[in-house]
N, C-alpha and C. Protein backbone atom coordinates (compact mmCIF):
# COMPACT_ATOMS: atom_id res chain seq x y z
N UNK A 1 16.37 9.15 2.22
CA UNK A 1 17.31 8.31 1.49
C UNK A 1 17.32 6.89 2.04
N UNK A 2 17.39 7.01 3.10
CA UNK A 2 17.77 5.71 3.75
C UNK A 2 15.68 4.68 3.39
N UNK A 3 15.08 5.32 3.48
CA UNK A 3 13.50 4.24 3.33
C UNK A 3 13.65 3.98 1.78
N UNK A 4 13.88 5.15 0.53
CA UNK A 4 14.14 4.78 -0.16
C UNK A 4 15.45 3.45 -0.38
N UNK A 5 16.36 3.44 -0.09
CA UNK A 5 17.42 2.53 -0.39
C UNK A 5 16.93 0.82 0.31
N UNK A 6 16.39 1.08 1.48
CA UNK A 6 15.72 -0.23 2.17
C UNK A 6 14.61 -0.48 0.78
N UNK A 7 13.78 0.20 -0.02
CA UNK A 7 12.87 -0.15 -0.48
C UNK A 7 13.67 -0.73 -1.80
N UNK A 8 14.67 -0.16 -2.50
CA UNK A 8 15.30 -0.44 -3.79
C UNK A 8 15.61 -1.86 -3.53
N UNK A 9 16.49 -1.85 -2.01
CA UNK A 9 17.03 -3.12 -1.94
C UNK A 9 16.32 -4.52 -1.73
N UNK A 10 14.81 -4.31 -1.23
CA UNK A 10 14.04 -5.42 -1.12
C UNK A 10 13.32 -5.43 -2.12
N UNK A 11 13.28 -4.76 -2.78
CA UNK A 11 12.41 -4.80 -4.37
C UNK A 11 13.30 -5.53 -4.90
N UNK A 12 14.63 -5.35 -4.92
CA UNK A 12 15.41 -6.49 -6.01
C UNK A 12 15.67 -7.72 -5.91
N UNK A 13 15.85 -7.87 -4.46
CA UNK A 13 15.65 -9.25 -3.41
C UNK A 13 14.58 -10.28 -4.39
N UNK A 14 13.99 -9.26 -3.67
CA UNK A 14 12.25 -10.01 -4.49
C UNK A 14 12.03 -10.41 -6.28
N UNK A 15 12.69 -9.50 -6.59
CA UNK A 15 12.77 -9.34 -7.76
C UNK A 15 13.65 -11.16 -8.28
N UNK A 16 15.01 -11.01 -7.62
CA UNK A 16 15.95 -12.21 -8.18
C UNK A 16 15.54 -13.35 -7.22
N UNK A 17 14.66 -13.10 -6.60
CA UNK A 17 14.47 -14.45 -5.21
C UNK A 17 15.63 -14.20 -4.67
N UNK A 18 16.38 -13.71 -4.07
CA UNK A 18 17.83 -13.72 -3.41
C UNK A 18 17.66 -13.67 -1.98
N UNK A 19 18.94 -13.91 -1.31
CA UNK A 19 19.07 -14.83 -0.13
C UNK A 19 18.59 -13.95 1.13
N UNK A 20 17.70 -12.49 0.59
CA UNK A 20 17.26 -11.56 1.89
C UNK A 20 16.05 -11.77 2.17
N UNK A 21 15.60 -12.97 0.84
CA UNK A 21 13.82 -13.72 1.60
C UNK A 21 14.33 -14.74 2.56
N UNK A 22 15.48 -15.01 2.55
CA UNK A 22 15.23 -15.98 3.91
C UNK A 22 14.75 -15.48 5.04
N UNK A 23 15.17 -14.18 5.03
CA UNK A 23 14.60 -13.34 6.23
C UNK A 23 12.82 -13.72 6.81
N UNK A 24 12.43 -13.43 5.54
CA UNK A 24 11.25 -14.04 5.36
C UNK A 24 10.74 -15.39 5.83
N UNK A 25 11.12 -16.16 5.27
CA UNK A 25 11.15 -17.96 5.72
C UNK A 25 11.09 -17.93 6.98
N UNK A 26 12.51 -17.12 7.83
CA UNK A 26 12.55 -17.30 8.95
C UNK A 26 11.35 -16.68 9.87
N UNK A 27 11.16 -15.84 9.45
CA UNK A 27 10.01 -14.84 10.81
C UNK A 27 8.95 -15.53 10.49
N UNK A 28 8.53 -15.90 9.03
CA UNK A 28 6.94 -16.83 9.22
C UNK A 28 7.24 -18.59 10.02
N UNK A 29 8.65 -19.18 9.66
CA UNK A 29 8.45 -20.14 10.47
C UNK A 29 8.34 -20.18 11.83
N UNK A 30 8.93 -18.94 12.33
CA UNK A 30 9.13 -18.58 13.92
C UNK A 30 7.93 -18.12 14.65
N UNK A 31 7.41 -17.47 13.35
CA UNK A 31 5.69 -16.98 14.05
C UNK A 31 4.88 -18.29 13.88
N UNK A 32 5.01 -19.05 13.05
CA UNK A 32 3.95 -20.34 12.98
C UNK A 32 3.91 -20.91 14.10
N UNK A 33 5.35 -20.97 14.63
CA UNK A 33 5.83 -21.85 15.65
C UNK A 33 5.59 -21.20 17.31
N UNK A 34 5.13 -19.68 17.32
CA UNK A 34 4.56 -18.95 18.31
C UNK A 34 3.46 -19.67 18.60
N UNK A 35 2.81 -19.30 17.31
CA UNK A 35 1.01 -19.26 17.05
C UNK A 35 0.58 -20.74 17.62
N UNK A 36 1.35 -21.77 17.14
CA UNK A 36 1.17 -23.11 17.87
C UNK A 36 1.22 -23.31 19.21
N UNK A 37 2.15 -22.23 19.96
CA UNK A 37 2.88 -22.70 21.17
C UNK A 37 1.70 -22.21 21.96
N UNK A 38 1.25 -20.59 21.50
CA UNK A 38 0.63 -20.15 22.33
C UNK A 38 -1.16 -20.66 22.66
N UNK A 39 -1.35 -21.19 21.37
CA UNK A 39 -2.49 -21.73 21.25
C UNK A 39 -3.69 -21.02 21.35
N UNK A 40 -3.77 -19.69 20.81
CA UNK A 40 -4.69 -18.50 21.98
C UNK A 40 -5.48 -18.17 20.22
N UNK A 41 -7.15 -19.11 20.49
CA UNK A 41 -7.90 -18.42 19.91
C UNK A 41 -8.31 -17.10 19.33
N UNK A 42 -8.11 -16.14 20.81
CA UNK A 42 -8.28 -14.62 20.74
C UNK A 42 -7.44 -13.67 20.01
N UNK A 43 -6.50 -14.29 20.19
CA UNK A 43 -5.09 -13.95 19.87
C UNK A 43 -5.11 -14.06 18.39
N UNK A 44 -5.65 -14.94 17.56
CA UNK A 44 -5.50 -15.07 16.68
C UNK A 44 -6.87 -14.09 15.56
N UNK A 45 -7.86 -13.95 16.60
CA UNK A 45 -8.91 -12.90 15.64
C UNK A 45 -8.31 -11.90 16.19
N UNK A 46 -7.24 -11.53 16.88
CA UNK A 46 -7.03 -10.36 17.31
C UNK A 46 -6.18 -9.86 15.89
N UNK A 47 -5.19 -10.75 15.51
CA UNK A 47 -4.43 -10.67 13.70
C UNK A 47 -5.38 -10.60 13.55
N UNK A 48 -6.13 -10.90 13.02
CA UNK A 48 -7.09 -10.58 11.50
C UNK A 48 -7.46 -9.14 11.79
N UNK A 49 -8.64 -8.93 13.31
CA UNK A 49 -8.82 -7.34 13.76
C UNK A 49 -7.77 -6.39 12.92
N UNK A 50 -6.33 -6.46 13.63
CA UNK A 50 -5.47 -5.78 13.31
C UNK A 50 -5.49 -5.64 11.50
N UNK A 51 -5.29 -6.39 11.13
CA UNK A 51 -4.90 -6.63 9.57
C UNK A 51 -6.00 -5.75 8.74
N UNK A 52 -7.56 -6.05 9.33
CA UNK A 52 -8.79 -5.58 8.66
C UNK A 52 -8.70 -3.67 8.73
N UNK A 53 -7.67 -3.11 10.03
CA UNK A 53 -7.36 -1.66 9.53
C UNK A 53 -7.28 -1.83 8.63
N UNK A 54 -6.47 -1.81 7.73
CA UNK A 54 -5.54 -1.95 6.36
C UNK A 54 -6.47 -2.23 5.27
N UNK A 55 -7.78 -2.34 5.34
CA UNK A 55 -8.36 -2.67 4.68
C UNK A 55 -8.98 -1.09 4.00
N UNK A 56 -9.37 -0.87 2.55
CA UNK A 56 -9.77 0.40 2.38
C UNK A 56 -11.01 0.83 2.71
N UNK A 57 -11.94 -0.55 3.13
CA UNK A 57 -13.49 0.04 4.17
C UNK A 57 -13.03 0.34 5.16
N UNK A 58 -11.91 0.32 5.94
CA UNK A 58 -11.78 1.20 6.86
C UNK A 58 -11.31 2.72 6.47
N UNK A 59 -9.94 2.03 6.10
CA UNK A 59 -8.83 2.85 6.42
C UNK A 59 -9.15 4.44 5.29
N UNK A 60 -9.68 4.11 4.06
CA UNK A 60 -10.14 5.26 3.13
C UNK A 60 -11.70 6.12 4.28
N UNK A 61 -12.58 5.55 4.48
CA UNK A 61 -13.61 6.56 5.12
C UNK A 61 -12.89 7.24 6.41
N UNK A 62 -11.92 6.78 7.22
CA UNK A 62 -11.54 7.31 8.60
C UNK A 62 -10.29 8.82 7.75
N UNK A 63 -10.18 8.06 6.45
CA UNK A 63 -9.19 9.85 5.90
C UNK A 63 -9.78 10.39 5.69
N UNK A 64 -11.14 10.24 4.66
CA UNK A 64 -11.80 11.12 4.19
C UNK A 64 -12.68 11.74 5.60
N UNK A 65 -13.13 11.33 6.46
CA UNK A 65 -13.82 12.39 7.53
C UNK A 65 -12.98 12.56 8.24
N UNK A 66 -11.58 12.55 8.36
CA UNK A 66 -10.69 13.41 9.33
C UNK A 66 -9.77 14.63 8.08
N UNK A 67 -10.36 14.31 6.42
CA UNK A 67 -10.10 15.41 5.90
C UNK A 67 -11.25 15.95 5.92
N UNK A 68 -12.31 16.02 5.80
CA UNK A 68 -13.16 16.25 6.22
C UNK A 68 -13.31 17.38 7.89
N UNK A 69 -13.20 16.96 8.58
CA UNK A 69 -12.68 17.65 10.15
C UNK A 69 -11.91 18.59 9.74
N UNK A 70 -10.80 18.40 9.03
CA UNK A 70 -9.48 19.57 9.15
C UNK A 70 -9.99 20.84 8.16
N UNK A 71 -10.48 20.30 6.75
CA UNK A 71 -10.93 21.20 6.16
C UNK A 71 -12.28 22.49 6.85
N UNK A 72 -13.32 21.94 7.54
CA UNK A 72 -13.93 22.33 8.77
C UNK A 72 -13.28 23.23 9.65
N UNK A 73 -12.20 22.63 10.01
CA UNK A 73 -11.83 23.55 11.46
C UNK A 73 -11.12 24.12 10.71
N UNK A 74 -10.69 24.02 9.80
CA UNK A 74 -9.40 25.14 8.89
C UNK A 74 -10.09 25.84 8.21
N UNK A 75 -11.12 26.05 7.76
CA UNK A 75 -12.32 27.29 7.36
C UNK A 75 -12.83 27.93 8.58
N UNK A 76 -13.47 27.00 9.88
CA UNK A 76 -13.34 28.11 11.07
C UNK A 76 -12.23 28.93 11.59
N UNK A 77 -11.18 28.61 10.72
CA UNK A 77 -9.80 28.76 11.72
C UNK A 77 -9.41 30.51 10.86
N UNK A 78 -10.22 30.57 9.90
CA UNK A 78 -9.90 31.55 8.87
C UNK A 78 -8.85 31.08 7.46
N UNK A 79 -8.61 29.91 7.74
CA UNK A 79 -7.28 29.65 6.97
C UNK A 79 -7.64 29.54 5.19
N UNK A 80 -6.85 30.23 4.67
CA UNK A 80 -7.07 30.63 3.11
C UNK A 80 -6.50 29.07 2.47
N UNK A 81 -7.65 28.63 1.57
CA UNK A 81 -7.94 27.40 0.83
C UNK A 81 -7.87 26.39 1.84
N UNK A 82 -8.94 26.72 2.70
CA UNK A 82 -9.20 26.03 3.81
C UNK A 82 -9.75 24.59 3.14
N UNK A 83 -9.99 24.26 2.25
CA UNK A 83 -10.90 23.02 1.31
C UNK A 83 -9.56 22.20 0.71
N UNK A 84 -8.35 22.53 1.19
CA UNK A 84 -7.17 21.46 0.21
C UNK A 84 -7.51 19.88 0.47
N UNK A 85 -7.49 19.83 2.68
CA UNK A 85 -7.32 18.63 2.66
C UNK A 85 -8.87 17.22 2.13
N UNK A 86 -9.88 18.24 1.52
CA UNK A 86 -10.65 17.03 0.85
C UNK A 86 -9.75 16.38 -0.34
N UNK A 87 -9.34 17.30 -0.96
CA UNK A 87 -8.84 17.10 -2.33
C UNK A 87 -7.42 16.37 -2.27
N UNK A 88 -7.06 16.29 -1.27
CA UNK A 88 -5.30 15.96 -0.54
C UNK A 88 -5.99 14.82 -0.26
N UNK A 89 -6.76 13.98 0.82
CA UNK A 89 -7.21 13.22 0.88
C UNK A 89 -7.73 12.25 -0.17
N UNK A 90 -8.26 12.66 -0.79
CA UNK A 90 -9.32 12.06 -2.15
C UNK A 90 -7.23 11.46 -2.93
N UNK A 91 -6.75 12.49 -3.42
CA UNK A 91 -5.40 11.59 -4.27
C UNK A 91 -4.76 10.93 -3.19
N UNK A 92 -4.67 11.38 -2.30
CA UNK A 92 -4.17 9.94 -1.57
C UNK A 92 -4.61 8.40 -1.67
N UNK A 93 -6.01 8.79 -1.42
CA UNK A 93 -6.54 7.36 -1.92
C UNK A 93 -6.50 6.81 -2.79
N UNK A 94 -6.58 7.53 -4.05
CA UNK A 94 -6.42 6.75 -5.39
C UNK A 94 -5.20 6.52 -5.35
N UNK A 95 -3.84 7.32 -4.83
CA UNK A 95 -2.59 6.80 -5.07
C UNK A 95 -2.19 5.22 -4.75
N UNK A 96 -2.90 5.09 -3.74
CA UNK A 96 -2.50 3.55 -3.40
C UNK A 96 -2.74 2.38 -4.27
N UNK A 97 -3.74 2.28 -5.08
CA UNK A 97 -4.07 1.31 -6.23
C UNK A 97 -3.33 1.50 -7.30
N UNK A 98 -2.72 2.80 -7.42
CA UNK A 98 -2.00 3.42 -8.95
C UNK A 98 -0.98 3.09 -8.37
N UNK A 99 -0.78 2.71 -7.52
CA UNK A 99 1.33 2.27 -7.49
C UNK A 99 1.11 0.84 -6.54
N UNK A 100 -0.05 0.17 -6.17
CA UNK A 100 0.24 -1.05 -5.58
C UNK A 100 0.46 -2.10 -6.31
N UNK A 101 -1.10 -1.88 -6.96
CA UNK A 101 -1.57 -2.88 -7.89
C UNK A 101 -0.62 -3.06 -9.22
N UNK A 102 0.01 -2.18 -9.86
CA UNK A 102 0.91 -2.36 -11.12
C UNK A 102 2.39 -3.34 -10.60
N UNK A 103 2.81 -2.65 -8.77
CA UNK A 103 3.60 -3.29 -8.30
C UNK A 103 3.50 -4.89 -8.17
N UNK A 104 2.45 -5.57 -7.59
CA UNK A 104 1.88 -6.83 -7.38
C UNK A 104 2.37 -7.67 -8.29
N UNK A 105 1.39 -7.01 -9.54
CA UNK A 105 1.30 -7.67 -10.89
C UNK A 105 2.68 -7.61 -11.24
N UNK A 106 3.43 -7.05 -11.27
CA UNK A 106 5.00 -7.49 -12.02
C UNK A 106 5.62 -8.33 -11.27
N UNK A 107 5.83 -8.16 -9.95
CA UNK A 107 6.45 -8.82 -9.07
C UNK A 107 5.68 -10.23 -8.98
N UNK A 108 4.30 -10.47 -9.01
CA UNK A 108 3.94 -11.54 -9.08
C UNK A 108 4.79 -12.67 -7.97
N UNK A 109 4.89 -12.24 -6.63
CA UNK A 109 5.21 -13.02 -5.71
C UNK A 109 4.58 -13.81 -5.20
N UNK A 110 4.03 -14.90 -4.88
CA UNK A 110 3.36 -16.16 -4.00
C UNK A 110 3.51 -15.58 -2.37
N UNK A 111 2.45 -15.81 -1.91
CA UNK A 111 2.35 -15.60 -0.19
C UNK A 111 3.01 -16.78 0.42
N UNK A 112 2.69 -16.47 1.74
CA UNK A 112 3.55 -17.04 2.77
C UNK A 112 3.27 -18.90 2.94
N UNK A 113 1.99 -18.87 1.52
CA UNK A 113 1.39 -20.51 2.41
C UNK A 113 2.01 -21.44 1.23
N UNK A 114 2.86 -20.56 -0.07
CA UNK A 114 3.60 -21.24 -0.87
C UNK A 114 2.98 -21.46 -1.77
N UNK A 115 1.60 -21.23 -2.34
CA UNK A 115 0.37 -21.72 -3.08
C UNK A 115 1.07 -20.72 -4.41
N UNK A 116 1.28 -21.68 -5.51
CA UNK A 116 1.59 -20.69 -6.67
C UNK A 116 0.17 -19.72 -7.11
N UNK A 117 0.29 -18.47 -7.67
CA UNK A 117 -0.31 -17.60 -8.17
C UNK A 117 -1.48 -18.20 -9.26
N UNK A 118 -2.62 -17.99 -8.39
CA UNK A 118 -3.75 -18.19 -9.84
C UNK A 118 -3.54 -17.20 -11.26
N UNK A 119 -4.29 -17.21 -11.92
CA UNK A 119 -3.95 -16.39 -12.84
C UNK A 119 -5.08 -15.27 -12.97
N UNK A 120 -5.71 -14.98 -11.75
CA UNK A 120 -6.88 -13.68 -11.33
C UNK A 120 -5.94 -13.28 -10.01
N UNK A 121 -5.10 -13.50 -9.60
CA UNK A 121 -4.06 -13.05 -8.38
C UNK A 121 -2.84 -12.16 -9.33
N UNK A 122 -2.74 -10.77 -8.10
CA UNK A 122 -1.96 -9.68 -8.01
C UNK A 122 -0.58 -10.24 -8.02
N UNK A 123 -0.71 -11.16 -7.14
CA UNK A 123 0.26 -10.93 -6.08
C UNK A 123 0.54 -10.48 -4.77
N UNK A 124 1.18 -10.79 -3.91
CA UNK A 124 1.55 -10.90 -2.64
C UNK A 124 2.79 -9.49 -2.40
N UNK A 125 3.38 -8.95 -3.28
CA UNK A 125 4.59 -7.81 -2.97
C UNK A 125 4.14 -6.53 -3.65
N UNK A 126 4.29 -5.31 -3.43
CA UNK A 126 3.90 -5.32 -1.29
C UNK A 126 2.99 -4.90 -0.84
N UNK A 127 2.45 -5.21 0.23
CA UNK A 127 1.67 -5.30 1.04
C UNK A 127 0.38 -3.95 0.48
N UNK A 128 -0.98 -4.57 0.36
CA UNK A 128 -1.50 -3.45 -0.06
C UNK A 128 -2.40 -3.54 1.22
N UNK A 129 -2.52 -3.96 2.25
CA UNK A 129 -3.56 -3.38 3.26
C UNK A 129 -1.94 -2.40 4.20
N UNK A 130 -0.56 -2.92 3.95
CA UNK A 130 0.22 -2.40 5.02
C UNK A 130 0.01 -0.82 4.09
N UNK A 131 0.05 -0.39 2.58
CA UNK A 131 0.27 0.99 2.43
C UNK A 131 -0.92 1.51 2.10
N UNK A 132 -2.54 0.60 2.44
CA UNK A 132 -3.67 2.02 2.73
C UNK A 132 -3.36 2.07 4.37
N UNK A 133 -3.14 1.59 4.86
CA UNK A 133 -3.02 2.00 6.41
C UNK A 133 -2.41 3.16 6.48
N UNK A 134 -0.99 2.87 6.01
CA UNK A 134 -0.04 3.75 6.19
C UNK A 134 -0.04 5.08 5.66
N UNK A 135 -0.70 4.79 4.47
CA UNK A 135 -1.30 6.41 3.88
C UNK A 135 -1.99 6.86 4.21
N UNK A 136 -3.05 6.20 4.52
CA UNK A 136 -4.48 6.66 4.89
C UNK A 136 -4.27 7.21 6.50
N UNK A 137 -3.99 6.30 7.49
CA UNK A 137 -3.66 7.20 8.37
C UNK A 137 -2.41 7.85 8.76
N UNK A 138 -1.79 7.98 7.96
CA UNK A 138 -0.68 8.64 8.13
C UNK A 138 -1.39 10.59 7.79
N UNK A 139 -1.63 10.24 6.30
CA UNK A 139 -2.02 11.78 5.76
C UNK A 139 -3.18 12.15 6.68
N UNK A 140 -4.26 11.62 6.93
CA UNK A 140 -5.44 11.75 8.42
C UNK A 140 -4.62 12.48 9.08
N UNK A 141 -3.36 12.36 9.76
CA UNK A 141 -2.80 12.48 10.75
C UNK A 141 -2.28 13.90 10.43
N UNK A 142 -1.49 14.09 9.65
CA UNK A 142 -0.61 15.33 8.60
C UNK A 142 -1.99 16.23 8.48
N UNK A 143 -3.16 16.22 8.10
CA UNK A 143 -4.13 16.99 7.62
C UNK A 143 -4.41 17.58 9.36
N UNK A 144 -4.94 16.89 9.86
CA UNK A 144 -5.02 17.25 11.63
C UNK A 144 -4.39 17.72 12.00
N UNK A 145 -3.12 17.79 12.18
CA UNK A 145 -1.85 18.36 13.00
C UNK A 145 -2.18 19.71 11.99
N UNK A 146 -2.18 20.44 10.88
CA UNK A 146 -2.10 21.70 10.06
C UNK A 146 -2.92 22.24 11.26
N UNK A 147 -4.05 21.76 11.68
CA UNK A 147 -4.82 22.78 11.86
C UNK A 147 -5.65 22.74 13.69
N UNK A 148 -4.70 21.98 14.14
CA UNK A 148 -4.62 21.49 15.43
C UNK A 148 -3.84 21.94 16.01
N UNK A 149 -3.50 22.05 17.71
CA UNK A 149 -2.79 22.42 18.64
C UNK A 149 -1.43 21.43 18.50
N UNK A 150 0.24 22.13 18.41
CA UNK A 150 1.21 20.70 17.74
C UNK A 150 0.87 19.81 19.07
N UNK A 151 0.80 19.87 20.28
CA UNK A 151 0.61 18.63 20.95
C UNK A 151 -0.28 17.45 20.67
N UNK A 152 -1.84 17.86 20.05
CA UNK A 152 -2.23 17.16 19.68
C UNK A 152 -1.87 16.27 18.33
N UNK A 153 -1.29 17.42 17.32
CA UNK A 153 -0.92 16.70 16.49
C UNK A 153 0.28 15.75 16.39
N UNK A 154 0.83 15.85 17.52
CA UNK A 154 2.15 14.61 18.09
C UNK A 154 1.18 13.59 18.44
N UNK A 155 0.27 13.61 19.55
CA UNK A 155 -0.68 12.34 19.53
C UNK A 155 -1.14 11.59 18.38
N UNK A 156 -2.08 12.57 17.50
CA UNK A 156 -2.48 11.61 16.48
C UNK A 156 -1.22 11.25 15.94
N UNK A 157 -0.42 11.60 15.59
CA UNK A 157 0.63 10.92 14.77
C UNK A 157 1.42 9.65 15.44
N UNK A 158 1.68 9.92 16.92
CA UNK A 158 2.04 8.41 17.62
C UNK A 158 1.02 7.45 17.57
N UNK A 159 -0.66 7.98 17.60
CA UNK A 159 -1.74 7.12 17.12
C UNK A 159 -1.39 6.19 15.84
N UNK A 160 -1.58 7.27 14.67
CA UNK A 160 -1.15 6.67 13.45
C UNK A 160 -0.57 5.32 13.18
N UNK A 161 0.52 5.90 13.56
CA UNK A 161 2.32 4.42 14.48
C UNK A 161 1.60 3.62 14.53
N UNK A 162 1.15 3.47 15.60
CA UNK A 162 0.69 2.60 16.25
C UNK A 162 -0.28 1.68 15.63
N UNK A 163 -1.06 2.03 15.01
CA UNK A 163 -2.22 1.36 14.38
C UNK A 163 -1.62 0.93 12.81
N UNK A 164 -0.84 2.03 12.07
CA UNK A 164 0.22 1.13 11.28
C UNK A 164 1.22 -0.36 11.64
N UNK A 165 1.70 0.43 12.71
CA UNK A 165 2.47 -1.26 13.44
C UNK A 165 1.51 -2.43 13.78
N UNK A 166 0.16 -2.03 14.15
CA UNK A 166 -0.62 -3.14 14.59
C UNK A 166 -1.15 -3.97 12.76
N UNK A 167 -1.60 -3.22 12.29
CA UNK A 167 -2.04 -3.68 11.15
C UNK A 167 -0.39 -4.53 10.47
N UNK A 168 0.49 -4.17 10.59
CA UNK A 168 1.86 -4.72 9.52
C UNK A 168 1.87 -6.62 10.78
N UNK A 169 1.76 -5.99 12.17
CA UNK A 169 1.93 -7.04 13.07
C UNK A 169 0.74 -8.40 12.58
N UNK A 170 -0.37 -7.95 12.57
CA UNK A 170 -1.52 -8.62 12.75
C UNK A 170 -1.26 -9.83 10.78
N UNK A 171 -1.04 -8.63 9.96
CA UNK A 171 -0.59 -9.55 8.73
C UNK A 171 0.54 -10.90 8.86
N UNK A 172 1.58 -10.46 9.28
CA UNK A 172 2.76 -11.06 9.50
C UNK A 172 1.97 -12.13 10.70
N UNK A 173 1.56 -12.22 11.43
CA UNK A 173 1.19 -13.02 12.48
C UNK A 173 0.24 -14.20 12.00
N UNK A 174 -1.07 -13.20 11.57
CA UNK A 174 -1.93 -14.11 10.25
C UNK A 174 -1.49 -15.23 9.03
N UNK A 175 -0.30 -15.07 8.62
CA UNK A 175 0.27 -15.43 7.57
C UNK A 175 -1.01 -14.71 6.31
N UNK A 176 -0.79 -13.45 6.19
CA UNK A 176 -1.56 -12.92 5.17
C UNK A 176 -0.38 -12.56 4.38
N UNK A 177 0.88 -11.73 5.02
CA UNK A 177 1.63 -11.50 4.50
C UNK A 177 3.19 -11.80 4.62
N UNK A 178 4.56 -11.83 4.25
CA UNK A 178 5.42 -11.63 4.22
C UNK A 178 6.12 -10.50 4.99
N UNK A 179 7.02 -10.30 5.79
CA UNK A 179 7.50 -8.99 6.76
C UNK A 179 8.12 -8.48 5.65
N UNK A 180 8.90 -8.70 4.71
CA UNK A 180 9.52 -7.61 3.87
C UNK A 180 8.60 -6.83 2.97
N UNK A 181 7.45 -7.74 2.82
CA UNK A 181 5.94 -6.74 1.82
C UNK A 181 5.48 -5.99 2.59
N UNK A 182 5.51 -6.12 4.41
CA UNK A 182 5.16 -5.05 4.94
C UNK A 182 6.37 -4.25 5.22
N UNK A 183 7.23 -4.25 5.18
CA UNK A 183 8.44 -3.37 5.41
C UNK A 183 8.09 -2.51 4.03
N UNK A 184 8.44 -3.34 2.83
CA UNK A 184 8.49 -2.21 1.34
C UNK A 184 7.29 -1.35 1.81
N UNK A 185 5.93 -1.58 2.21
CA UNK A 185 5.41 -0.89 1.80
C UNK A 185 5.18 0.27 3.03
N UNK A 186 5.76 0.55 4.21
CA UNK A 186 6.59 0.78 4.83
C UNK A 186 6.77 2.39 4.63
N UNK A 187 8.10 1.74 3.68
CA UNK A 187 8.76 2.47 3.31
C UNK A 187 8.36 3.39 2.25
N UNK A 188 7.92 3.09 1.12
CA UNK A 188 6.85 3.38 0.07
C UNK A 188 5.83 4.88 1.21
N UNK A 189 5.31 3.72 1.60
CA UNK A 189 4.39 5.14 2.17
C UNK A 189 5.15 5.89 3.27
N UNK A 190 6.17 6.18 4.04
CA UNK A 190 7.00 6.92 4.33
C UNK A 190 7.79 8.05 3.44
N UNK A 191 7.91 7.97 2.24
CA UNK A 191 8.38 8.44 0.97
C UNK A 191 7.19 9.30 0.99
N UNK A 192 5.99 8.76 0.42
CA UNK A 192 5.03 10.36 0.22
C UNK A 192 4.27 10.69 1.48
N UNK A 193 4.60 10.21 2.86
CA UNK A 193 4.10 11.25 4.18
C UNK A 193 5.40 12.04 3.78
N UNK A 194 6.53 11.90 3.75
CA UNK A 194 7.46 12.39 4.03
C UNK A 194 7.51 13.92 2.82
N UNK A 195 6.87 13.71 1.72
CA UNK A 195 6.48 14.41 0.22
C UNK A 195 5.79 15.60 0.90
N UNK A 196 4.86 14.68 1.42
CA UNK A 196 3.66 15.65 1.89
C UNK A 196 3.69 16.33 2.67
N UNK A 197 4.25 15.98 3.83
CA UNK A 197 4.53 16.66 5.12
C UNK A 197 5.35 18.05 4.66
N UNK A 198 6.36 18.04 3.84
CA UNK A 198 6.98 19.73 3.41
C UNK A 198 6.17 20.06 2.40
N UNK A 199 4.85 19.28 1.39
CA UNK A 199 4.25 20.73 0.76
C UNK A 199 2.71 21.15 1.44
N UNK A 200 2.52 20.02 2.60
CA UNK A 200 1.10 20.88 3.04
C UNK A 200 1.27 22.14 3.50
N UNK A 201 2.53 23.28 4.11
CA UNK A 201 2.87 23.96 4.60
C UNK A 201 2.24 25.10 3.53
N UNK A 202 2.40 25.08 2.26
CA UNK A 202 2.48 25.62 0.92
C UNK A 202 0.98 25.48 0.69
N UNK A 203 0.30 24.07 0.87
CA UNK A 203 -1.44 23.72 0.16
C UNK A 203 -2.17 24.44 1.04
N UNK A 204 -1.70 24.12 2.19
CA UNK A 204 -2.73 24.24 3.66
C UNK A 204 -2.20 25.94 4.66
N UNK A 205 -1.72 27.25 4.13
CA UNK A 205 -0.81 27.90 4.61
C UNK A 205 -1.33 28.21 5.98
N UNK A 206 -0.91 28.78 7.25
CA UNK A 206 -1.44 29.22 8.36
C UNK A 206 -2.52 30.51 7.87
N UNK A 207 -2.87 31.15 8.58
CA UNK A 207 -4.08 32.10 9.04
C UNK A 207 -3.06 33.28 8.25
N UNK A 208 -3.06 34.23 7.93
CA UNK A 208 -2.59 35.72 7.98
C UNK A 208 -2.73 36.26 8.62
């Protein structure tokens, strides 16, 4: 409830321009004003590094061969319809273009450098490298843990985090994106890990 209601409420923000993009204004002027202070070359391909997770040449091949892996060890494992997480994997991926891209285009928001919208531009809201990250390795993560030891599957999933937070960080730092386009989308993809996580139990069942 609560990722949903954060997501309703910055969708409408966005929607009326209302006074919760200042939020916005503020963290990109404050990061501009880092990025100057600190002056750190490295630092700065280190954003982009980060950001390029998020990208679907990564972030789609690292799901598909860790669905890939699970489906594997979940046919050695004996486990009946041991083959879900290719097919779990595979709609994940397409999900992200079927609910980003329609999002973009209506919202039709301008990025952080103020440059109005060409008329071959999506749009800037929300974030489509923050929700293949977030899907992509999020469900990676959910498919592994089914059929993994749970300790390990607590690792990959603090992995996951982590490389989600770096990719949302590295945008916001870059001025690629807006923090509330990476928050919505956030949240967005928290909504179907969160989907998924109670019916893989059902797709993916244990051993008999």
């Amino acid at each position: 409830m609560t990722l949903a209601l954060v997501l309703l409420v910055v969708s409408w923000q966005v929607a009326v321009d209302g006074p919760l993009l200042g939020v916005d204004t503020a963290v990109r002027d404050g990061v501009r004003r880092l990025r100057r202070a600190i002056g750190s070359t490295l630092l700065n391909h280190l954003g982009v590094a980060l950001s390029d997770l998020g990208g679907a040449l990564v972030a789609v091949p690292v799901l598909l061969g860790c669905a890939g892996l699970a489906a594997w060890l979940a046919r050695r494992g004996g486990r009946p319809r041991w083959w879900v997480p290719v097919p779990v994997a595979v709609a994940a991926a397409v999900l992200v273009p079927l609910l980003v891209v329609p999002a973009k285009s209506w919202f039709a928001r301008p990025g952080p450098y103020g440059v109005p919208l060409a008329a071959d531009q999506w749009g800037w809201y929300p974030s489509g490298h923050t929700a293949t990250s977030a899907i992509a390795y999020g469900t990676a993560a959910l498919l592994l843990a089914r059929v993994l030891p749970a300790a390990v599957g607590r690792r990959l999933g603090a992995v996951a985090v982590l490389a989600c937070l770096g990719v949302g960080a590295g945008l916001v730092w870059s001025d690629f994106h807006w923090l509330l386009d990476v928050v919505a989308s956030w949240c967005l993809a928290g909504l179907l890990l969160l989907g998924l996580h109670r019916l893989l139990p059902h797709l993916l069942p244990d051993r008999p």
